[in-house]
Protein backbone atom coordinates (compact mmCIF):
# COMPACT_ATOMS: atom_id res chain seq x y z
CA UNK A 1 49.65 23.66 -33.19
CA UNK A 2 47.38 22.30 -35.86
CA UNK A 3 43.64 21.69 -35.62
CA UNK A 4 42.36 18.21 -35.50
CA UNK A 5 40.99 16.87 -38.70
CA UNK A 6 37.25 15.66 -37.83
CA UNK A 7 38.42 12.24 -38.49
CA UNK A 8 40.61 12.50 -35.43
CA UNK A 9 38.59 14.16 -33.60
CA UNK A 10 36.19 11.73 -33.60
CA UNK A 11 38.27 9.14 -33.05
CA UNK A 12 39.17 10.89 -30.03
CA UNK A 13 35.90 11.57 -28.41
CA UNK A 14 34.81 7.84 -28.87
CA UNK A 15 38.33 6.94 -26.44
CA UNK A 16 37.10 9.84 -24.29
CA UNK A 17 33.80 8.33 -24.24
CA UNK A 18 32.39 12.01 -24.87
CA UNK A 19 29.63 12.96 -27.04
CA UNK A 20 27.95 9.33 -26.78
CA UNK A 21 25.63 8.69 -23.76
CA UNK A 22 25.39 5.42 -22.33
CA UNK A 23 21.88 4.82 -22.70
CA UNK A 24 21.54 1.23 -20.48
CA UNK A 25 22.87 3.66 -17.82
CA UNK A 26 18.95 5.30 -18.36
CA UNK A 27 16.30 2.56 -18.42
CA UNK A 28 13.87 3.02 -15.97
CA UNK A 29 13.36 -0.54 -14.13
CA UNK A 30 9.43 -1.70 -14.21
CA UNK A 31 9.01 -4.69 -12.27
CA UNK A 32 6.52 -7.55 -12.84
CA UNK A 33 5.01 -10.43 -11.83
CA UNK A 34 7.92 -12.31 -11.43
CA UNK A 35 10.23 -9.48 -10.06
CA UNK A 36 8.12 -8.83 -6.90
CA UNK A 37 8.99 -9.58 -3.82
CA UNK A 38 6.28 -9.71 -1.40
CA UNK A 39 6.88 -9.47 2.54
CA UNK A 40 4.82 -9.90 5.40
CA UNK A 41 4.35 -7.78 8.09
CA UNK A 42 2.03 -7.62 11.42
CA UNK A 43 0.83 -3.94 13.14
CA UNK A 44 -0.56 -3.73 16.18
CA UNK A 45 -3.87 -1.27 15.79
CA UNK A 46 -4.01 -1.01 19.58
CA UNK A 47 -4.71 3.06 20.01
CA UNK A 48 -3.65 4.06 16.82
CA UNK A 49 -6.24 6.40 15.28
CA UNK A 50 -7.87 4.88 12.07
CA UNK A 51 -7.61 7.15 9.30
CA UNK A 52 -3.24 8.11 9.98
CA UNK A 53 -3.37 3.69 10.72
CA UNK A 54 -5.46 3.49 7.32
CA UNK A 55 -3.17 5.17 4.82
CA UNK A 56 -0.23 3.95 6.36
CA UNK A 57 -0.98 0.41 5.70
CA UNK A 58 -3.00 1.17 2.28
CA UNK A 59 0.39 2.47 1.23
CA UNK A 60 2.19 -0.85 1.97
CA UNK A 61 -0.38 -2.66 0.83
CA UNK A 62 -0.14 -0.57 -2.57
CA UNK A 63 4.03 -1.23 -2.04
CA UNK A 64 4.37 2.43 -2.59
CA UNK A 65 7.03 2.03 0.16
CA UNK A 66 9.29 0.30 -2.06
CA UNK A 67 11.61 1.69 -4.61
CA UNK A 68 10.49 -0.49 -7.44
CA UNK A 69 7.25 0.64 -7.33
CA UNK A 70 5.16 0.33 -10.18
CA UNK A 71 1.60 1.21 -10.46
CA UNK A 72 0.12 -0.92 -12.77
CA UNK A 73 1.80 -4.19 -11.25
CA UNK A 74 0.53 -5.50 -7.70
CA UNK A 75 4.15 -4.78 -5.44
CA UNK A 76 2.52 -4.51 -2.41
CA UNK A 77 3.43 -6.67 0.57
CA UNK A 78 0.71 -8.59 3.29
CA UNK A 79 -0.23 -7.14 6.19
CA UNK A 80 -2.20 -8.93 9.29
CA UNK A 81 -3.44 -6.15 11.24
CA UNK A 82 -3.88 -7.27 15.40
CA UNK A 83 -6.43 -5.47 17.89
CA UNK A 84 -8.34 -4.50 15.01
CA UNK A 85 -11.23 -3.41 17.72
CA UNK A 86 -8.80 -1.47 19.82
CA UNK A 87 -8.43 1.57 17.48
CA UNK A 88 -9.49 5.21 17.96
CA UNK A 89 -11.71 8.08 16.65
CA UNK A 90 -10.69 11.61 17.73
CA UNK A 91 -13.12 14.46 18.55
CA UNK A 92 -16.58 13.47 18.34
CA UNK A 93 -16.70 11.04 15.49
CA UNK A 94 -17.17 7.97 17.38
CA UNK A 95 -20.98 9.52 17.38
CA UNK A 96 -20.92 11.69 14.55
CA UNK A 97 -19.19 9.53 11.99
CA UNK A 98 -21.50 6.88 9.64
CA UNK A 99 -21.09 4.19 7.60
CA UNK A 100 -23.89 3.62 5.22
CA UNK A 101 -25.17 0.80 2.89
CA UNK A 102 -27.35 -0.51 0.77
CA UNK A 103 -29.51 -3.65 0.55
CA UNK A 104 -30.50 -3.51 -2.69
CA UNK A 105 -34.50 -2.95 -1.34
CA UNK A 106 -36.72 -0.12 -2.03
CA UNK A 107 -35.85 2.18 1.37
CA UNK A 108 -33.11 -0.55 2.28
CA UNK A 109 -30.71 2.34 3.17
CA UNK A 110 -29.03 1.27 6.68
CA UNK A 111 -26.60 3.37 8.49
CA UNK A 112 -24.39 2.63 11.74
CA UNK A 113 -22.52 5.08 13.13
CA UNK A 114 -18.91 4.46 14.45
CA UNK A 115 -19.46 2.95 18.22
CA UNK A 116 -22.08 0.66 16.65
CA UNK A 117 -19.94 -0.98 14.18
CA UNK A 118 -16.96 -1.03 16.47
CA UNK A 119 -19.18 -3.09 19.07
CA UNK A 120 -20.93 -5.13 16.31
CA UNK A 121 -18.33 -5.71 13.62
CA UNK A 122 -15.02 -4.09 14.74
CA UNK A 123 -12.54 -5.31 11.57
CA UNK A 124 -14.95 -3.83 9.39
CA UNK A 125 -14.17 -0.12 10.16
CA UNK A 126 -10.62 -0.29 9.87
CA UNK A 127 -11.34 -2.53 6.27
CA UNK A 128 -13.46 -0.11 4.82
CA UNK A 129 -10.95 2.72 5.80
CA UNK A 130 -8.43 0.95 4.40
CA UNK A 131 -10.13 -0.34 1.31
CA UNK A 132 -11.23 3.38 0.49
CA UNK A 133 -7.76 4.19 -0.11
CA UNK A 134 -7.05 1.64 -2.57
CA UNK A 135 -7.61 2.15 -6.49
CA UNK A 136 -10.98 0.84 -6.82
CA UNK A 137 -10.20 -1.71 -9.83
CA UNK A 138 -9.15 -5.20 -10.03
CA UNK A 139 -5.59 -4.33 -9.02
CA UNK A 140 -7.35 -2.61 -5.61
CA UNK A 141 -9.12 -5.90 -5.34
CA UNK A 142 -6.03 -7.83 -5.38
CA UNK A 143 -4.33 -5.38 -3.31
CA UNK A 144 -7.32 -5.72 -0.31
CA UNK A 145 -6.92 -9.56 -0.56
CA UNK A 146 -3.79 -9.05 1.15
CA UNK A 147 -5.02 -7.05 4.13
CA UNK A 148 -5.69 -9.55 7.25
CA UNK A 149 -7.82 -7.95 10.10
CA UNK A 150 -8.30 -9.96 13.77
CA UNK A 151 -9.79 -8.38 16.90
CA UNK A 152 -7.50 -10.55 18.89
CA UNK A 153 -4.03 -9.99 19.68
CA UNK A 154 -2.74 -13.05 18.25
CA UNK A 155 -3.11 -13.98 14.20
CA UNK A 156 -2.82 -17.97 12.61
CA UNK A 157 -0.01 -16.28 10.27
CA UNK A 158 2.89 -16.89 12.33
CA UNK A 159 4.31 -19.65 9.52
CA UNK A 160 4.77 -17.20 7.14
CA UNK A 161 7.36 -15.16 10.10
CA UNK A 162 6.15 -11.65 9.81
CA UNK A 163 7.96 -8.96 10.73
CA UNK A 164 6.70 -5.87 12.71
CA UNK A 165 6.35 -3.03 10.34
CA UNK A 166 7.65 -0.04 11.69
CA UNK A 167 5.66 3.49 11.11
């Protein structure tokens, strides 16, 4: 048998489809603006502990859950979070544990630990948790926006029919 001139040997790869890689086949998908789709989604915070609660719903809110994630585009979905005052601390950091701010005042350092801001302003502890996970830029600021905390066990979002989210 003869060898194939190169002429026909190209010829024949390009019917194989060998040697050529289909490159459309390769493009990584980003999505956008317009390509998100956002979801809504209610937890219910009653006896969950509030860090493993905290990244859990900073990672929706960040839509790293999805499989278009991108991280310079906001694909994070809304989450109402219920029984915001019902969560836990475990070992001693209900007494140990502070949150500290600042008023802007010479000395005007303030500090609360855990059982005082659960009994004084409960949706604050699991916000700040949750809002310490989150890039701290003006996509984390858009991201937070979407993060709706109620000490009650009933939210004013039912119009937009959320669905539980399941951990």
């Amino acid at each position: 048998m003869r060898p194939l001139s190169s002429d026909r040997l190209a010829q024949v790869l390009k019917n194989l489809k060998i040697g050529k890689v289909d490159t459309l086949s390769y493009k990584t998908k980003s999505a956008n603006a317009a390509t998100v789709n956002q979801k809504w989604y209610v937890v219910d915070a009653e006896g969950e502990v509030v860090g493993r609660l905290a990244t859990r719903i900073a990672t929706v809110l960040r839509g790293k859950h999805k499989p278009d994630y991108t991280p310079h585009v906001d694909t994070g979905d809304f989450v109402i979070v219920i029984n915001a005052d019902k969560v836990r601390f475990t070992g001693s950091k209900m007494d140990d544990k502070e949150y500290q701010r600042y008023t802007g005042y010479p000395g005007g350092l303030r500090r609360r630990t855990a059982k005082e801001m659960l009994a004084k302003r409960p949706e604050m502890v699991m916000e700040l948790a949750i809002k310490g996970m989150l890039p701290k830029t003006k996509l984390g600021r858009a991201m937070i926006k979407k993060l709706f905390l109620y000490t009650a066990g009933t939210h004013p979002h039912s119009a937009q029919k959320p669905e539980p989210f399941k951990f």
